[in-house]
N, C-alpha and C. Protein backbone atom coordinates (compact mmCIF):
# COMPACT_ATOMS: atom_id res chain seq x y z
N UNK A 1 -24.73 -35.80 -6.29
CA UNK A 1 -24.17 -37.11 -6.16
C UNK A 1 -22.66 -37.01 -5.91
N UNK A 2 -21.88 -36.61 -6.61
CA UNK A 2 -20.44 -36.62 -6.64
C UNK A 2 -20.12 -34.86 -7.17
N UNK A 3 -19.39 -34.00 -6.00
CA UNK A 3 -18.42 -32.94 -5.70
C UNK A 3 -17.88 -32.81 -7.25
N UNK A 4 -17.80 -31.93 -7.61
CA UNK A 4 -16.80 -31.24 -8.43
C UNK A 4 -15.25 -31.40 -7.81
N UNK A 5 -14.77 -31.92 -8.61
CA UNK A 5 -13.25 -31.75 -7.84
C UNK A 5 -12.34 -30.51 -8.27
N UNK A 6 -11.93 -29.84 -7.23
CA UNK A 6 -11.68 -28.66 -7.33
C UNK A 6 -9.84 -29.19 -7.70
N UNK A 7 -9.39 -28.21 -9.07
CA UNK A 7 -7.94 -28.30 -9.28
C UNK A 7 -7.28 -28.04 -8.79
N UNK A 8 -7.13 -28.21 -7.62
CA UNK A 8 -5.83 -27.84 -6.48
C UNK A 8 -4.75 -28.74 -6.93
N UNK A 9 -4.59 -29.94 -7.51
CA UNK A 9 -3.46 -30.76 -7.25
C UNK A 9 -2.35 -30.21 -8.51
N UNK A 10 -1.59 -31.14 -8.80
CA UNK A 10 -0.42 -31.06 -9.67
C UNK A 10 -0.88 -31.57 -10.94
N UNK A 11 -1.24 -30.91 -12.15
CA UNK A 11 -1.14 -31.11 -13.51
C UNK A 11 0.06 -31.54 -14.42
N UNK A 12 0.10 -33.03 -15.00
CA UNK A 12 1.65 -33.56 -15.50
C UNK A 12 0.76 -33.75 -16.78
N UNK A 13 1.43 -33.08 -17.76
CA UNK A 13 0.23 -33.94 -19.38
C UNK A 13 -1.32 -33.84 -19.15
N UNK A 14 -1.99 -32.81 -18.54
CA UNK A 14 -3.21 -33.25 -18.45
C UNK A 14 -3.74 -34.26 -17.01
N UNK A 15 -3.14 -34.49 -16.79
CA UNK A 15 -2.95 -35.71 -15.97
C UNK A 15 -2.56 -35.31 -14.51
N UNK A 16 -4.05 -35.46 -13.26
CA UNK A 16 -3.91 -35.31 -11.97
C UNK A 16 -3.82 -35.78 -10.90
N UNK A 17 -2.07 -35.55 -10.56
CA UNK A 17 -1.64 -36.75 -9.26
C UNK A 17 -2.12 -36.27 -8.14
N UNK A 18 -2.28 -37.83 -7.37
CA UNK A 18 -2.38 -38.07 -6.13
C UNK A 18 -1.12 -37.10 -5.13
N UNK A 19 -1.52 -36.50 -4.18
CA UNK A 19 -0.23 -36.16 -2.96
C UNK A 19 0.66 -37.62 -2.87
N UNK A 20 1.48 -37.46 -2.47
CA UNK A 20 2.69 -38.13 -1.89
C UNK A 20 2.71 -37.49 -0.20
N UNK A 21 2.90 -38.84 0.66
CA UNK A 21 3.44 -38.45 1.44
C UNK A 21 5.08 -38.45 1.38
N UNK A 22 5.72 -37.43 2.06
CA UNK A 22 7.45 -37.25 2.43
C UNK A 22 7.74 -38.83 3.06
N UNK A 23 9.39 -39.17 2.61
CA UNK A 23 9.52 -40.17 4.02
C UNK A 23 9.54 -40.40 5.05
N UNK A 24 9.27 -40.75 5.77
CA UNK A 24 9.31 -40.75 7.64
C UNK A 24 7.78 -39.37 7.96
N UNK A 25 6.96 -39.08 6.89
CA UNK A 25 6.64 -38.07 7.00
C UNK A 25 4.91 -38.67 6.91
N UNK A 26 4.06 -37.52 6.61
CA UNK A 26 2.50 -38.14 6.66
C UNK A 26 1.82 -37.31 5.89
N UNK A 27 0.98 -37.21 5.36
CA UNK A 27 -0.08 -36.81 5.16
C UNK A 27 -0.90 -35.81 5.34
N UNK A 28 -0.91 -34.69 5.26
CA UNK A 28 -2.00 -33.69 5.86
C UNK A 28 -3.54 -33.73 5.89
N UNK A 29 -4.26 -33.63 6.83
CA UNK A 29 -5.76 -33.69 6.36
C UNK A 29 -6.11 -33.29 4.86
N UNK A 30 -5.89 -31.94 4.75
CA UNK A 30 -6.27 -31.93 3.46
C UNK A 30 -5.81 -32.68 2.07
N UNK A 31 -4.61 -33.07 2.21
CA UNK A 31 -3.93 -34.14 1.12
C UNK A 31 -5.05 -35.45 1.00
N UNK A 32 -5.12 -35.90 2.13
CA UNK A 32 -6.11 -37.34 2.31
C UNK A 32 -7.37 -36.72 1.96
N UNK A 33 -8.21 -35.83 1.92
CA UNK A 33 -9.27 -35.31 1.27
C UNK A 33 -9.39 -34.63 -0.06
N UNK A 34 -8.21 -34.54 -0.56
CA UNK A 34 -8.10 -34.12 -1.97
C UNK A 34 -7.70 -35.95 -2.65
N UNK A 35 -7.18 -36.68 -2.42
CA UNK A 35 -6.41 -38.21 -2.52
C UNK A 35 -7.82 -38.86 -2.52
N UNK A 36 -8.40 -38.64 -1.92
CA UNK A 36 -10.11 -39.25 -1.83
C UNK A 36 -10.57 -38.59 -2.44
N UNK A 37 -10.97 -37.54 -2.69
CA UNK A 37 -12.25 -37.13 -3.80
C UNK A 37 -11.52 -37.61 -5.27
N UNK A 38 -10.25 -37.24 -5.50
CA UNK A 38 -9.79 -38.13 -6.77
C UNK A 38 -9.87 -39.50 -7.27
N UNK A 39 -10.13 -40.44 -5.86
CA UNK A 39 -10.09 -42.04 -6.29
C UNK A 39 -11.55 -42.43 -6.02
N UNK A 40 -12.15 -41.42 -5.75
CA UNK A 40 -13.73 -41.58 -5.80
C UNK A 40 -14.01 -41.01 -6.88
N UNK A 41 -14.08 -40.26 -7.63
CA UNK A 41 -13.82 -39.74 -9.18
C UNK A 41 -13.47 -40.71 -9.96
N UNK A 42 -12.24 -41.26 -9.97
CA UNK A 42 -11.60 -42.10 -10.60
C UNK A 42 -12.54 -43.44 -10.49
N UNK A 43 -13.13 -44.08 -9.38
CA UNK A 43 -13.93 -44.96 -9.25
C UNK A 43 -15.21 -44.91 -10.27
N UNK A 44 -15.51 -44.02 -10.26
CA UNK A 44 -17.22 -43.99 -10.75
C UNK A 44 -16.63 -43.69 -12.45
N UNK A 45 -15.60 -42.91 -12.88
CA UNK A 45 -15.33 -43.33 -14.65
C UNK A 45 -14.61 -44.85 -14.69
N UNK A 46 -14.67 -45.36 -13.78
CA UNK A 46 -14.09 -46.75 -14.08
C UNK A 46 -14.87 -47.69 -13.95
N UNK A 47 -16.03 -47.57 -13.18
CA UNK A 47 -17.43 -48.34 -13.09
C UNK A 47 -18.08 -48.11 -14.26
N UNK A 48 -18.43 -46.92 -14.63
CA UNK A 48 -19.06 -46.79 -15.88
C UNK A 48 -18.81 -47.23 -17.00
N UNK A 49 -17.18 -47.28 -17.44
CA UNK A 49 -16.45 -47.70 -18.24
C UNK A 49 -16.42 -48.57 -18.67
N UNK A 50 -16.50 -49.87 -17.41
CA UNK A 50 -16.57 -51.18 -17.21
C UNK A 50 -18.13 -51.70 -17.83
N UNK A 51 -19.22 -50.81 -17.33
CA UNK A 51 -20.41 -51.26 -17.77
C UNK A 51 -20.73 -51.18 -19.67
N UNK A 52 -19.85 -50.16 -19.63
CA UNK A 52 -20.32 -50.20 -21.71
C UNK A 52 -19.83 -50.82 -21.86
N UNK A 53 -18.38 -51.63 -21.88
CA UNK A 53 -18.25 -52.31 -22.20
C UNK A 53 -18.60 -53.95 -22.34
């Protein structure tokens, strides 16, 4: 159903950010595919979340 998300990103407290794009700058494919499997992650513990309660 839902990928393992692999820890490539930046660890702050436990806590795993999204890429930033630079200013005047963009995005790399892989940034926007690591940025998506996280807010699709993030989606489905927040659906669930929503339902126990």
């Amino acid at each position: 159903m839902y990928k393992l998300l692999p820890i490539i990103g930046t660890l702050v407290n436990s806590t795993l950010l999204l890429s930033e794009k630079t200013r005047g700058g963009e995005l790399t494919t892989e940034d926007k595919d690591f940025n998506r499997a996280i807010c699709s992650t993030r989606a489905a513990i927040e659906n669930t979340s929503q339902r126990i309660k």
